[in-house]
Protein backbone atom coordinates (compact mmCIF):
# COMPACT_ATOMS: atom_id res chain seq x y z
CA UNK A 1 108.38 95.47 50.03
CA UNK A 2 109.45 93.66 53.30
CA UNK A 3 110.14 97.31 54.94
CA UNK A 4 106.35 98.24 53.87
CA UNK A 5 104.99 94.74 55.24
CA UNK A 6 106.82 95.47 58.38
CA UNK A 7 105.50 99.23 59.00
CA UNK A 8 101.96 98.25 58.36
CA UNK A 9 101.67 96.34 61.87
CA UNK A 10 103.38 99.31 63.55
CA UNK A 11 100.69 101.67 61.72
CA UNK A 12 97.23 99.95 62.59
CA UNK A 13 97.25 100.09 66.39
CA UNK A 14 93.63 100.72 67.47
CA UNK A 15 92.82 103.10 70.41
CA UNK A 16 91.20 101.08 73.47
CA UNK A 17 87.25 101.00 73.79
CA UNK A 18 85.63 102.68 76.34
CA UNK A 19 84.78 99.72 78.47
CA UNK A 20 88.17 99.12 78.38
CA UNK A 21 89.36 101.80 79.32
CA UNK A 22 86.54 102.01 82.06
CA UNK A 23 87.76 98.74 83.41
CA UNK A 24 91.63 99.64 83.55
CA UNK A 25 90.11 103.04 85.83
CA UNK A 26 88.27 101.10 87.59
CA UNK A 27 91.29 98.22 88.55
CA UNK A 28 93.46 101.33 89.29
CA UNK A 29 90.68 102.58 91.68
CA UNK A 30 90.26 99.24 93.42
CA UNK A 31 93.37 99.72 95.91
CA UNK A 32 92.86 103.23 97.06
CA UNK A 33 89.21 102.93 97.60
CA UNK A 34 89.36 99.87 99.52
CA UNK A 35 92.19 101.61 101.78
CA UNK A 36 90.31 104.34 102.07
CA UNK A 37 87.12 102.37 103.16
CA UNK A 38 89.10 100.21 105.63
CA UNK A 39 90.71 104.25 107.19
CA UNK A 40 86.69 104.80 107.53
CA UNK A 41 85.50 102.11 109.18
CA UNK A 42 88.53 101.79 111.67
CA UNK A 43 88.30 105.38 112.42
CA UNK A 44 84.69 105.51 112.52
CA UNK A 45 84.47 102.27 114.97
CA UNK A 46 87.06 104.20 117.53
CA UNK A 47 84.87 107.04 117.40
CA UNK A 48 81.94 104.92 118.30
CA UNK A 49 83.67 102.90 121.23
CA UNK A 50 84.52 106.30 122.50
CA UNK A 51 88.55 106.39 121.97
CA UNK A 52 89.88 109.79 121.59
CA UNK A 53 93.67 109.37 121.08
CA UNK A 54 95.41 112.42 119.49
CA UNK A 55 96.91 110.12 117.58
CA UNK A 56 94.36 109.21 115.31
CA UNK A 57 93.25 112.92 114.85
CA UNK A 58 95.61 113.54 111.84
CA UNK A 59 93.93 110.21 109.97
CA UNK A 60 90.64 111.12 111.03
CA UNK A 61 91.64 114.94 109.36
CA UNK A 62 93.73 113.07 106.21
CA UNK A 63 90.56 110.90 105.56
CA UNK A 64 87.34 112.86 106.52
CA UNK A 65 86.60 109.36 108.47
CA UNK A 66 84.27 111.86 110.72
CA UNK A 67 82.39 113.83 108.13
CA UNK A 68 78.69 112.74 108.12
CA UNK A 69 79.14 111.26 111.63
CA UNK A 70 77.18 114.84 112.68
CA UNK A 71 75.35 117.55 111.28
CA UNK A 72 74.48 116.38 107.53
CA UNK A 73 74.89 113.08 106.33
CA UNK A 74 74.51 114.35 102.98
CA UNK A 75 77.08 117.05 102.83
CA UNK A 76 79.96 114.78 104.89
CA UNK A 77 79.06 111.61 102.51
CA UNK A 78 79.81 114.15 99.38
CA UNK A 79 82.64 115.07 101.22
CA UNK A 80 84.27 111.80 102.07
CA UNK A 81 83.36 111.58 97.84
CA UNK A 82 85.25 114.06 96.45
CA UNK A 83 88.32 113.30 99.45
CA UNK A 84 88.20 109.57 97.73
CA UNK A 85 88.57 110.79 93.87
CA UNK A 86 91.61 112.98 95.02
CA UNK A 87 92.94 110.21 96.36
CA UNK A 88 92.34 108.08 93.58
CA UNK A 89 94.01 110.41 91.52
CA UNK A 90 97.01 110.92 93.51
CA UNK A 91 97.62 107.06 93.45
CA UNK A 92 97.06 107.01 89.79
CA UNK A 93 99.62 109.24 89.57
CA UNK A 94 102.20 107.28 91.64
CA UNK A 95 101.42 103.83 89.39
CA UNK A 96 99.53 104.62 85.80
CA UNK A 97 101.64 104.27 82.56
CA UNK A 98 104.53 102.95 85.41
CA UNK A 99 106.19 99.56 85.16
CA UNK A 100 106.21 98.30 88.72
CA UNK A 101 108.74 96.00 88.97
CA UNK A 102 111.73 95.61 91.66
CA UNK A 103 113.47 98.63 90.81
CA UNK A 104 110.27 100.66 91.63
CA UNK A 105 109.19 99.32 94.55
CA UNK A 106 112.55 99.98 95.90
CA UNK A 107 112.40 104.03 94.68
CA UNK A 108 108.50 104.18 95.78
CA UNK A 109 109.19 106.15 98.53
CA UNK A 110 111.53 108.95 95.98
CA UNK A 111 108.04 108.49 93.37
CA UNK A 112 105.88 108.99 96.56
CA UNK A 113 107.92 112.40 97.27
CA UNK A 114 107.78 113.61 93.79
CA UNK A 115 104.14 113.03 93.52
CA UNK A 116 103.19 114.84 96.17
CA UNK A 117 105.70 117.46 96.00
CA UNK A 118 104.34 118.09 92.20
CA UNK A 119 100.43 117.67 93.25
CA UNK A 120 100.49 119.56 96.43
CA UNK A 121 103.43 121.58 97.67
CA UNK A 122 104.14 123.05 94.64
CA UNK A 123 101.18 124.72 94.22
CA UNK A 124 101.00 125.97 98.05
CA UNK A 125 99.72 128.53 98.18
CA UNK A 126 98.24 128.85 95.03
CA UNK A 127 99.83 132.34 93.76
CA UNK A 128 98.13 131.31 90.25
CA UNK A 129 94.78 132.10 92.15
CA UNK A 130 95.86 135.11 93.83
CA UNK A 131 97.49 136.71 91.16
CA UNK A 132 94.38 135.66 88.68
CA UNK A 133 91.89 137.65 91.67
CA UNK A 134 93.69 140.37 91.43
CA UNK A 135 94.99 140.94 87.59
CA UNK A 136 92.05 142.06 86.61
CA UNK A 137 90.14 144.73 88.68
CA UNK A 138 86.83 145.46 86.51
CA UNK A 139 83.72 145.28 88.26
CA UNK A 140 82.33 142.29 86.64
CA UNK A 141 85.84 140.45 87.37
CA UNK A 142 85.81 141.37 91.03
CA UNK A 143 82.28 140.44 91.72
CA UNK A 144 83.03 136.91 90.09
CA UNK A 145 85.74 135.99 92.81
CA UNK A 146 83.73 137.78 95.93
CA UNK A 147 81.07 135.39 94.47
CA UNK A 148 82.87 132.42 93.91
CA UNK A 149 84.79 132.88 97.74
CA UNK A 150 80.73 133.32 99.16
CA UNK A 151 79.77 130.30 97.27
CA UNK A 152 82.92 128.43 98.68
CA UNK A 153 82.44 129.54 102.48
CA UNK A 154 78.64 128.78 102.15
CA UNK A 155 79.36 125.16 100.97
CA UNK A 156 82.32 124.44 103.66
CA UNK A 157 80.20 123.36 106.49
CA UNK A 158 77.71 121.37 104.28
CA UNK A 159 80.96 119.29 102.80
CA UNK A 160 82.16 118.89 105.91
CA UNK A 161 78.79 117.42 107.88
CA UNK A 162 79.88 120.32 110.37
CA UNK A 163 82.11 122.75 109.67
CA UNK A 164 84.41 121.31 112.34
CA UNK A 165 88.71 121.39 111.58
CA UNK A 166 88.94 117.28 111.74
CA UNK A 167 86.81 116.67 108.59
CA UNK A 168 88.32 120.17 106.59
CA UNK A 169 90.60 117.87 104.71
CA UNK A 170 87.94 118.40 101.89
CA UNK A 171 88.38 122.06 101.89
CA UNK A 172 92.03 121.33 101.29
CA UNK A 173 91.47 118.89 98.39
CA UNK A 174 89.31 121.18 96.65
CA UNK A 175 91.72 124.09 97.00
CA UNK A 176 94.59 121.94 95.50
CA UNK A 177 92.20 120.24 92.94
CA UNK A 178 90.67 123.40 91.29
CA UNK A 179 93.44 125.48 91.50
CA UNK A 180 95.60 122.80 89.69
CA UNK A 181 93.26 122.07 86.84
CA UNK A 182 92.71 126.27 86.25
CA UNK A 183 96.87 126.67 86.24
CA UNK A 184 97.10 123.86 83.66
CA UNK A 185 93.74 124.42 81.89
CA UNK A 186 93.04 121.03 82.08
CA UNK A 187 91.48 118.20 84.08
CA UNK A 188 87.46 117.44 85.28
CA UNK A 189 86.12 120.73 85.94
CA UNK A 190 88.08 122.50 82.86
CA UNK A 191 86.48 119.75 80.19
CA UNK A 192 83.13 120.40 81.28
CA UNK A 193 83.59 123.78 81.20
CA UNK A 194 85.16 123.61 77.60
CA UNK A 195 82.17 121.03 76.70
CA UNK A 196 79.43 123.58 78.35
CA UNK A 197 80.99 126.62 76.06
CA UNK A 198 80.79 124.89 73.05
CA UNK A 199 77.63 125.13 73.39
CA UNK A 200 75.78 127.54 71.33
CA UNK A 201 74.00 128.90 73.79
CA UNK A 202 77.03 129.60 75.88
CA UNK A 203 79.32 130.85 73.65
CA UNK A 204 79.18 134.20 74.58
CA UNK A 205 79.65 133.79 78.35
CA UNK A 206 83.20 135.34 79.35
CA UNK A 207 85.81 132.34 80.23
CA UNK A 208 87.91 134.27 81.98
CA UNK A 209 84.90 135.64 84.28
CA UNK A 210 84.27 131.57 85.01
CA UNK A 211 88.14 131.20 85.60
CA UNK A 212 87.36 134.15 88.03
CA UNK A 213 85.21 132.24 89.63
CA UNK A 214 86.81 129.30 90.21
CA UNK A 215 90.17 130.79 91.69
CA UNK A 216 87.73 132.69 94.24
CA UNK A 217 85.96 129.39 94.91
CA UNK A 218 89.36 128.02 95.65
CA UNK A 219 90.77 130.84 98.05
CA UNK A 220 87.33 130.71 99.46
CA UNK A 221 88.08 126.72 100.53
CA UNK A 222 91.52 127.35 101.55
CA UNK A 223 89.74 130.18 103.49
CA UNK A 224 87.37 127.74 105.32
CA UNK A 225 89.97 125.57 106.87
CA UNK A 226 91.09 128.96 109.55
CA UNK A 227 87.62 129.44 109.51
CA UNK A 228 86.38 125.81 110.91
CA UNK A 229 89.12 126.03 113.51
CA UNK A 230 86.93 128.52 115.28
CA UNK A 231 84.37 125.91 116.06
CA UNK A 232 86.20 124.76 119.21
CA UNK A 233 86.67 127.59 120.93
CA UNK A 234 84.79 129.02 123.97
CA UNK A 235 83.05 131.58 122.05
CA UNK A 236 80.45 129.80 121.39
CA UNK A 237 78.47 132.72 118.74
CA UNK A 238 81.92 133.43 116.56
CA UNK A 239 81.99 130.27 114.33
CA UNK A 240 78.02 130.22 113.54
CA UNK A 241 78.37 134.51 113.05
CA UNK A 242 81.49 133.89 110.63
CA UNK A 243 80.14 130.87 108.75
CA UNK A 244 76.92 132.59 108.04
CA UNK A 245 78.06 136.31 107.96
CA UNK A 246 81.11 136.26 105.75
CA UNK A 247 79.62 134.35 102.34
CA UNK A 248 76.88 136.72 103.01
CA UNK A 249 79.62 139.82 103.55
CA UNK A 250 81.56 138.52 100.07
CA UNK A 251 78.14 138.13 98.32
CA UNK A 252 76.82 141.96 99.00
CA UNK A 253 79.85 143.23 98.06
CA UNK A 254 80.74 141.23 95.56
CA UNK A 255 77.21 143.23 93.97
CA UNK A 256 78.28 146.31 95.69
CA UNK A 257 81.70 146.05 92.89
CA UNK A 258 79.19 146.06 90.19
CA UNK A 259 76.97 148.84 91.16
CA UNK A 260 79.67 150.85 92.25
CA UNK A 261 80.18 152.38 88.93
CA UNK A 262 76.59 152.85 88.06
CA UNK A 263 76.46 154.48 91.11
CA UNK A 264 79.51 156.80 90.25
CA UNK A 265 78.16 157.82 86.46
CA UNK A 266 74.92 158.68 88.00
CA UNK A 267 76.87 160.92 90.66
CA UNK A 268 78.80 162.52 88.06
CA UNK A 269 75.69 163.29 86.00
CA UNK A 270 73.72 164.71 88.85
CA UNK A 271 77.06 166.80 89.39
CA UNK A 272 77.32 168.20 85.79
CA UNK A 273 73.39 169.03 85.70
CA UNK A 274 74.06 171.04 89.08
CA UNK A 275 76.75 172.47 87.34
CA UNK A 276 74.80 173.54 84.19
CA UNK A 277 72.19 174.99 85.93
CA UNK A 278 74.39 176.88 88.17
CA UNK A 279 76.13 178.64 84.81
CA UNK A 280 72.38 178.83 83.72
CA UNK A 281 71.71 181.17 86.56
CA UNK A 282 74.59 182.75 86.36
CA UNK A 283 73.63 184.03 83.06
């Protein structure tokens, strides 16, 4: 009787509410945003008073502090968006479900390490995605990932305000991001995925074409970051002629992959009707 009285506690534990659970996010968040906010305003003001030391170019690059400053205000504000939710989930990583007490604030710097050996070196760079562009060769697979690199090169220098090297930190995050969460299956951009094909209407559509393009929209961002470093040099023409030429370039032939066999069978049939009426003269 007393063991059963004493189990009971241990088996009604109720999950935490939403709100809750919105508020402990939001605490978590709190810290990162505001150091990320202070980064932006420091770097920004520098900018403004005209001070160009090299080195504050690595936290201007780290923190997007530029992006928006020219070209779109849109895109860079998006940009310095999605920079600020990888950062809030790297330092959720580093403290959530952790007891910070003495002993780990003196191994912070060994969880710092770990962290960001796990969430970014070990995934550099990204053999999941290359391997995944190149397992399967159909047509329809091959388009995908010339489509989603196209859509990836086309968006670069609207995420960055403009396409310049110092605010490509985005292109970086997004590689890392989306290539994680398609190695694990899991994360923001694999739930909605799952939560869009569970729809009836989308049940048919092919995951692994999606997956396709995904991995092709994250070479395509790791792609962009070589890319932007062209905007500097002394040819003026070559960064405006690759930005706008290659997603163009990927997106013909990413068609080209899928008409390619149409355009075969129709060959071959033209061939074997030649060929039947040449045995039909013949006779």
């Amino acid at each position: 009787m007393e063991e059963t009285m004493a189990a009971a506690p241990q088996q009604v534990q109720k999950k935490p509410g939403f709100w809750k659970t919105m508020l402990e996010t939001l605490k978590t968040s709190l810290a990162p945003t505001a150091i990320m906010a202070v980064f932006w305003l420091v770097l920004s003001w520098a900018k403004a008073a005209g001070i160009q030391w090299a080195i504050l170019w690595p936290f201007q690059f780290l923190t997007g502090a530029l992006a928006g400053m020219e070209g779109s205000a849109l895109g860079g504000t998006i940009g310095k968006a999605i920079l600020l939710v990888c950062f809030n989930s790297l330092f959720r990583g580093l403290l959530m479900h952790r007891k910070w007490d003495g002993r780990r604030r003196d191994n912070v710097k060994s969880e710092l390490k770990a962290q960001t050996k796990a969430q970014l070196f070990a995934r550099i760079p990204q053999y999941s995605n290359l391997k995944l562009l190149w397992k399967d060769r159909s047509p329809h697979m091959l388009a995908a990932g010339l489509w989603g690199g196209a859509a990836a090169l086309a968006a670069y220098p609207f995420l960055t305000g403009d396409g310049s090297a110092v605010n490509s930190m985005v292109c970086v995050a997004l590689f890392l991001t989306i290539g994680g969460q398609i190695a694990r299956q899991r994360g923001l951009l694999i739930t909605l995925l799952n939560i869009l094909l569970a729809k009836k209407a989308l049940r048919t559509v092919n995951r692994g074409v999606i997956d396709r393009v995904f991995a092709g929209f994250a070479v395509g961002m790791a792609a962009a970051v070589p890319l932007s470093l062209t905007k500097n040099l002394s040819v003026t023409f070559l960064w405006p002629l690759l930005a706008r030429g290659l997603p163009i370039l990927l997106a013909l032939l990413g068609i080209f992959c899928l008409v390619r066999p149409r355009l075969a069978a129709a060959k071959a049939k033209k061939a074997a009707a030649a060929a039947d009426a040449g045995e039909a003269q013949g006779k």
